[in-house]
Each structure stands twice: as C-alpha cells, then as structure tokens.
C-alpha atoms as a PDB file:
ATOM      1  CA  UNK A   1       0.000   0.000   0.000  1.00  0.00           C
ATOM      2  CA  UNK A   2       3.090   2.560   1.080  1.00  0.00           C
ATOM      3  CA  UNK A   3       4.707   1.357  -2.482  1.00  0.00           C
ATOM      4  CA  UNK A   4       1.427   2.402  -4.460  1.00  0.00           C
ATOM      5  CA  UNK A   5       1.274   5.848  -2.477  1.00  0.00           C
ATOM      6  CA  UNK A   6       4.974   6.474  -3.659  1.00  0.00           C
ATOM      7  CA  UNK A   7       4.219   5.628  -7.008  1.00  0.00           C
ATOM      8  CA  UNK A   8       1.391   8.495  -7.148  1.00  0.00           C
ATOM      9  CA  UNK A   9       3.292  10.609  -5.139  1.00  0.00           C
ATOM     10  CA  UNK A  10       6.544  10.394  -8.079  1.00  0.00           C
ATOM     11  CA  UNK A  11       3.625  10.502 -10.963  1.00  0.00           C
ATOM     12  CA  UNK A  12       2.111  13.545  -9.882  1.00  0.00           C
ATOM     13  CA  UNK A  13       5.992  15.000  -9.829  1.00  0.00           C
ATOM     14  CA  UNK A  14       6.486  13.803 -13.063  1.00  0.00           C
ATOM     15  CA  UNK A  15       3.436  15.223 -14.125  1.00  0.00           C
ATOM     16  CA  UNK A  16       3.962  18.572 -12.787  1.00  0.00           C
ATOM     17  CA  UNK A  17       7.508  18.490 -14.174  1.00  0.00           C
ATOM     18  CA  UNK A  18       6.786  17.811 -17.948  1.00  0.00           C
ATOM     19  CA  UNK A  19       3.974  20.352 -17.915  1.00  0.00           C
ATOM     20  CA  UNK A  20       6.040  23.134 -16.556  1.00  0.00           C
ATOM     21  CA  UNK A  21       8.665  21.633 -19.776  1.00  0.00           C
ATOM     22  CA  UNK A  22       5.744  21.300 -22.712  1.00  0.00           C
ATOM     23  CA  UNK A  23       3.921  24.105 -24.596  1.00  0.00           C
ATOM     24  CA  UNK A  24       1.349  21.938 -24.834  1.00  0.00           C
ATOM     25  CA  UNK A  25       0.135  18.896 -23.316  1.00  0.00           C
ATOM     26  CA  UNK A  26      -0.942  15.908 -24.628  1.00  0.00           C
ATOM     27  CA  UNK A  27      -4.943  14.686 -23.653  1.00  0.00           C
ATOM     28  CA  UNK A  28      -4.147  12.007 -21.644  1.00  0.00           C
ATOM     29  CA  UNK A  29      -1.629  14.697 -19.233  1.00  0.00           C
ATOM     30  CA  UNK A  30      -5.041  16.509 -19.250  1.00  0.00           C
ATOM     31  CA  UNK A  31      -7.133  14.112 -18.044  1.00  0.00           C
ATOM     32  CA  UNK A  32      -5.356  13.501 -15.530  1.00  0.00           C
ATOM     33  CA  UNK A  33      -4.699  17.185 -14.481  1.00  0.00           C
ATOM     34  CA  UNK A  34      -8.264  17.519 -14.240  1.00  0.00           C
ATOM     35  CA  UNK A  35      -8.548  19.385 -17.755  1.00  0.00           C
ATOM     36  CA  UNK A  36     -11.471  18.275 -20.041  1.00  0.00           C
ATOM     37  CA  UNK A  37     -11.365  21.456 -22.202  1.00  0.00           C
ATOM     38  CA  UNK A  38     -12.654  21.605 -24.881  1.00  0.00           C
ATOM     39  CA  UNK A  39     -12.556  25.783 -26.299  1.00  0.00           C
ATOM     40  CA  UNK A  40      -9.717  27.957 -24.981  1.00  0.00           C
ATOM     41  CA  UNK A  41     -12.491  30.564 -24.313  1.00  0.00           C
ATOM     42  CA  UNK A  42     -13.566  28.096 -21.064  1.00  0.00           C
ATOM     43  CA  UNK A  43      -9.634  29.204 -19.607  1.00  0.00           C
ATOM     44  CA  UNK A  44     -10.592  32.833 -19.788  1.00  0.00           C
ATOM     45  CA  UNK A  45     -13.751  31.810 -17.454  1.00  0.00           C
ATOM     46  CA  UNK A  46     -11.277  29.535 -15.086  1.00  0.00           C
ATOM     47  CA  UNK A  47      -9.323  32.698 -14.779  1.00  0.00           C
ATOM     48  CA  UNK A  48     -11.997  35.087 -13.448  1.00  0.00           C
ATOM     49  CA  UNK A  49     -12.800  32.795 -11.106  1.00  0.00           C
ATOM     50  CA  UNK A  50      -9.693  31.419 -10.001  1.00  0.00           C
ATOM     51  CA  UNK A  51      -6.583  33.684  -9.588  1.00  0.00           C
ATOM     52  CA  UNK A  52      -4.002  31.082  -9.972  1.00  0.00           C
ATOM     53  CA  UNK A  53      -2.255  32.024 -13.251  1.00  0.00           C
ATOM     54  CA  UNK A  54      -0.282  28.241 -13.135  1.00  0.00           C
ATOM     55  CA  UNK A  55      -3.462  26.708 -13.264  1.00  0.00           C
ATOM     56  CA  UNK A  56      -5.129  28.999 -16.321  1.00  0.00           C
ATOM     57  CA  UNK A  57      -1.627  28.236 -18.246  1.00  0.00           C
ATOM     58  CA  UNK A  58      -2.151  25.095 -17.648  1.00  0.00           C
ATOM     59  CA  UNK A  59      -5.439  24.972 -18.992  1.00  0.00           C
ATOM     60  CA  UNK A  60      -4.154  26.863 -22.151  1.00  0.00           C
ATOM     61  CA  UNK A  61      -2.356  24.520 -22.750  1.00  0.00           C
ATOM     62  CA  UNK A  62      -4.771  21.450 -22.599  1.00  0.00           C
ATOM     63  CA  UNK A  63      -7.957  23.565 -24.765  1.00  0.00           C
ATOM     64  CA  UNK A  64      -8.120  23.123 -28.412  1.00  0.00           C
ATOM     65  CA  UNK A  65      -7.313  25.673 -30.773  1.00  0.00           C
ATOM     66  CA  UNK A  66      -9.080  25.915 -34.069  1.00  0.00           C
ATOM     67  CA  UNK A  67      -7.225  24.079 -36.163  1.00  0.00           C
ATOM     68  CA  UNK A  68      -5.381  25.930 -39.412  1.00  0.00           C
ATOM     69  CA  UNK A  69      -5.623  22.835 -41.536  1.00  0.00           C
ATOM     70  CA  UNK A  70      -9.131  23.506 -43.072  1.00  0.00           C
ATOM     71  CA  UNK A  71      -8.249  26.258 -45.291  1.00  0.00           C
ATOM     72  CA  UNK A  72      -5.290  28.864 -46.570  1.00  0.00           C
ATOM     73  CA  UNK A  73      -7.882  31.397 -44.585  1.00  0.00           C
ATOM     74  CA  UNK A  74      -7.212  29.175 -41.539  1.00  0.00           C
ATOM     75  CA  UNK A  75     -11.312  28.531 -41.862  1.00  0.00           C
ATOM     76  CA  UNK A  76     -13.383  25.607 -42.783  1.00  0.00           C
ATOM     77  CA  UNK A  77     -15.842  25.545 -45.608  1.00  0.00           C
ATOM     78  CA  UNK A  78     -18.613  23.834 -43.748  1.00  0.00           C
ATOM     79  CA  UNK A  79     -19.306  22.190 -40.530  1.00  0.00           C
ATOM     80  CA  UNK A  80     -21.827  19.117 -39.988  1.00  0.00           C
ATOM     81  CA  UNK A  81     -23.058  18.788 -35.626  1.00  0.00           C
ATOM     82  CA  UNK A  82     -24.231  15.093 -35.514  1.00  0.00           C
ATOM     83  CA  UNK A  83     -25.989  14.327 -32.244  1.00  0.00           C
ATOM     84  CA  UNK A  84     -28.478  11.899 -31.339  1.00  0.00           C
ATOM     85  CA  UNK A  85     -32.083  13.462 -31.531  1.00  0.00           C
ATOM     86  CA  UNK A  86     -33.120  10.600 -28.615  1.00  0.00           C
ATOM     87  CA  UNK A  87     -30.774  12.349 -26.615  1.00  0.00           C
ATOM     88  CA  UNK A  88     -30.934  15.366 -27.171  1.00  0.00           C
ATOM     89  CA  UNK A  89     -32.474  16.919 -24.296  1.00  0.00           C
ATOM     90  CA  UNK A  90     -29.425  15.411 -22.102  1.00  0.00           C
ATOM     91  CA  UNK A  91     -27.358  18.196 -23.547  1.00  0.00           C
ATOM     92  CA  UNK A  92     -29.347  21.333 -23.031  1.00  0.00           C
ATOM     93  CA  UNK A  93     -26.727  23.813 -24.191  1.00  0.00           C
ATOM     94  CA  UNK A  94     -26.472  22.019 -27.780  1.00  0.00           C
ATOM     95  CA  UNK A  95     -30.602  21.751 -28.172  1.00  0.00           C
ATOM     96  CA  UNK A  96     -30.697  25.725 -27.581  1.00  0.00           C
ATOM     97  CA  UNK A  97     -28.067  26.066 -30.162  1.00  0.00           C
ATOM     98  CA  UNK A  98     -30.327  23.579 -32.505  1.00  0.00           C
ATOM     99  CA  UNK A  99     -33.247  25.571 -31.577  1.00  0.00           C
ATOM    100  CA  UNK A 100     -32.522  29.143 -31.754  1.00  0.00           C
ATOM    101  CA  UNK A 101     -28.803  30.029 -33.623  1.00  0.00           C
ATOM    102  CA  UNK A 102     -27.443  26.868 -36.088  1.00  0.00           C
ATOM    103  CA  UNK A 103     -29.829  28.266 -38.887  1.00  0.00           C
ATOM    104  CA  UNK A 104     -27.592  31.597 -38.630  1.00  0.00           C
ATOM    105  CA  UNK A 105     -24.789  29.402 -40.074  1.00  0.00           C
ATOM    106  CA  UNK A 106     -25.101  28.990 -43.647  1.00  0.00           C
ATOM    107  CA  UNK A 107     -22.179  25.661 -43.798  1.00  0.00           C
ATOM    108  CA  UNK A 108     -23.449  24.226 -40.960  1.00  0.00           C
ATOM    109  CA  UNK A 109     -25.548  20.941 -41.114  1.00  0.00           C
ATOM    110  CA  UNK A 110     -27.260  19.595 -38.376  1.00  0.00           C
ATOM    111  CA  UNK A 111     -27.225  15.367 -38.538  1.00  0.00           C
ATOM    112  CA  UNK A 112     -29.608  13.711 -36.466  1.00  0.00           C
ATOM    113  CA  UNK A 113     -27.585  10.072 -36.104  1.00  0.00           C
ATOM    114  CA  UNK A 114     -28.887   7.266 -33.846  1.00  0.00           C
ATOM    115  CA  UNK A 115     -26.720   7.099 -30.188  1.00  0.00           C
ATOM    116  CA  UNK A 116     -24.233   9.397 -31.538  1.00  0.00           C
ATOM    117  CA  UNK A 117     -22.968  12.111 -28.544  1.00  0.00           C
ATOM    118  CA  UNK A 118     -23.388  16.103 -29.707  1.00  0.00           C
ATOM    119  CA  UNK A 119     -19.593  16.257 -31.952  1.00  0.00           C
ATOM    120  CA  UNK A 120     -18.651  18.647 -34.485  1.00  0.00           C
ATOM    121  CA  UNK A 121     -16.952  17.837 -37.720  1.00  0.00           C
ATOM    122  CA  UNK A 122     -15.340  20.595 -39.409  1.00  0.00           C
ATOM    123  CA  UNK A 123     -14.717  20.139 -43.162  1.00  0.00           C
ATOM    124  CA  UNK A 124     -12.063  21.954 -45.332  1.00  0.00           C
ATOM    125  CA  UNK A 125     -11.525  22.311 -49.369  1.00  0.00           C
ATOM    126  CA  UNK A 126      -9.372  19.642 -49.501  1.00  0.00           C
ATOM    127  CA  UNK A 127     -10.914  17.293 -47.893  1.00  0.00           C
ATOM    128  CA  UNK A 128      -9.748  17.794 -44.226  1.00  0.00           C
ATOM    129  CA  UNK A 129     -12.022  16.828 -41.311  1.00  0.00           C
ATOM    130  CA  UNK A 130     -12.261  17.569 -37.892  1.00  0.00           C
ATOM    131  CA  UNK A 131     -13.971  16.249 -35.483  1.00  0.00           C
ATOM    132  CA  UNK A 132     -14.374  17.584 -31.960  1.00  0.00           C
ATOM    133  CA  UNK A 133     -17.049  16.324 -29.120  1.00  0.00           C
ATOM    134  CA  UNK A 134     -19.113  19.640 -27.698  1.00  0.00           C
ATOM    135  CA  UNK A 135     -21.278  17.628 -25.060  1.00  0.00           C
ATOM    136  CA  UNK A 136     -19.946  19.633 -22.539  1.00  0.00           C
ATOM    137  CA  UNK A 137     -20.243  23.153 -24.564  1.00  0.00           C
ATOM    138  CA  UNK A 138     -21.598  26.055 -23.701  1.00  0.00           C
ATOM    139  CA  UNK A 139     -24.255  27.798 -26.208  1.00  0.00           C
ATOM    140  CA  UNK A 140     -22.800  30.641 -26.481  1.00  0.00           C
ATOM    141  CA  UNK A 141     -18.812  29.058 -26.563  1.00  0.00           C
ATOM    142  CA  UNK A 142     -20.496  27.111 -29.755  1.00  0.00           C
ATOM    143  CA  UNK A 143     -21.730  29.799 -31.738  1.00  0.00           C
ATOM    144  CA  UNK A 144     -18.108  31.590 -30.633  1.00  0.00           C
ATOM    145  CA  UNK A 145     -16.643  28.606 -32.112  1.00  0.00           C
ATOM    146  CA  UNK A 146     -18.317  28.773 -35.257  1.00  0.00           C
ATOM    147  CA  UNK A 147     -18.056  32.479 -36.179  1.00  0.00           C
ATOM    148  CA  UNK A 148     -14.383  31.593 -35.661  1.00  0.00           C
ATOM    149  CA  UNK A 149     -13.984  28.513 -37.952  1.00  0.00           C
ATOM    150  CA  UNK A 150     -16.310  28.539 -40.213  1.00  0.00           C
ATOM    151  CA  UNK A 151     -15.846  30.704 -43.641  1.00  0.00           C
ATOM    152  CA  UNK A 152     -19.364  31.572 -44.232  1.00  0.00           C
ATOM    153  CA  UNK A 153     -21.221  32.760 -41.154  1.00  0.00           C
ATOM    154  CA  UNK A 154     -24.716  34.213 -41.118  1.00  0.00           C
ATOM    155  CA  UNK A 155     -27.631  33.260 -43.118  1.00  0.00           C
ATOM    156  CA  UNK A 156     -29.570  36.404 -44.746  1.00  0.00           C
ATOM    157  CA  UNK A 157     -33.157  36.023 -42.830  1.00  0.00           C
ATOM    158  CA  UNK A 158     -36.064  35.703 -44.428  1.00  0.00           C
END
C-alpha cells in the first residue's frame, strides 16, 4: 500500500515536471490534471474565477485551438453537428443552439444520427475533417466557435 502511495506521489511529480517543460500537453496529461477542455475561451472563465495564473496556463495549454488545416484562410468551408435526436435533451446547451442560432450558419448541417454524442466535424476544401465532441459546450462558446472557424457565417433572414 506505502509502495502504491509512492508511485502516485513520483507521478504527480512527473506530471507537474513535464507540464512546466511542454507548450502543450498531450490529452491524456489533461485528463489527468483535471482538464477536459474543450474551447480555450472556457480558460478565460477559469481565470476570473480562479486567480491562480499556473493553473489557467495550464489549462491553455490542454484547450483546443481551431485548427489551421481547413483552409489557406485558416477557416473551414462547412461544418456538420451530428448528435443523437433521442438524446438530445441530455445536452441542453447544444438543443438551444439547434433551436434558436445553427440556422444563422449557412455551412453548418445539423445530422440527427442514432446514439451518436453532440460532436462537431469541421470540413475543409481539400478534404480535411475535424472532429471535436461539444457535449460539454456552452451555447454561447459554440456559436463563438463557429463564427471563428467557419468561412461563411450568417444566413440572410427571411
């Protein structure tokens, strides 16, 4: 039992040690840090709440970046958010976003697929997909995301 509390005790070191080393930090580090993050914007929240400026670094470097590989712009031509319609109302953040802003998104696509958790999957002109989970996703840190990625925004209303 002593040996097992050792072995935490020089993982948590070693832990703390190659994050202090690393720019960024790979998701299993994360996970076990505590970080499931999934937009940088949720660090910016962590840090009005908690003034500990290790621990929003750390998170900055665990949250997901859009990624550059959709487009020369940096953007992605369209965007498809599969989620299960069954399931739906476990993820009340992502049904408001169904419900009152995806239509403002002319390349996004909303996929109703059997089982399937609330993920993104960001498309590029050369055929380069991204996928990212947003079950945990905040309205308003969705529609963020998307007037950042995608190329074409806003539908005209009619």
């Amino acid at each position: 039992m002593a040996m097992k509390g050792i072995k935490v005790i020089i993982g948590v070191l070693w832990l703390a040690v190659t994050s202090a080393r690393s720019q960024e930090l790979d998701a299993e580090t994360c996970r076990e840090l505590g970080f499931n993050v999934d937009v940088c914007s949720n660090c910016e929240a962590l840090s009005q709440y908690v003034d500990d400026a290790e621990l929003t670094a750390d998170c900055k470097k665990c949250c997901a970046e859009p990624s550059k590989a959709g487009s020369s712009s940096g953007k992605f031509r369209s965007a498809v958010l599969q989620v299960c319609k069954h399931r739906l109302r476990e993820f009340p953040t992502v049904e408001t976003f169904i419900e009152e802003e995806a239509e403002k998104f002319d390349g996004l696509e909303v996929e109703y697929r059997f089982g399937a958790a609330p993920r993104l999957m960001l498309l590029g002109d050369k055929g380069q997909k991204e996928t990212l989970r947003i079950d945990r996703w905040k309205t308003e840190h969705i529609v963020e995301f998307l007037g950042d990625t995608l190329e074409s925004v806003s539908r005209t209303s009619t």
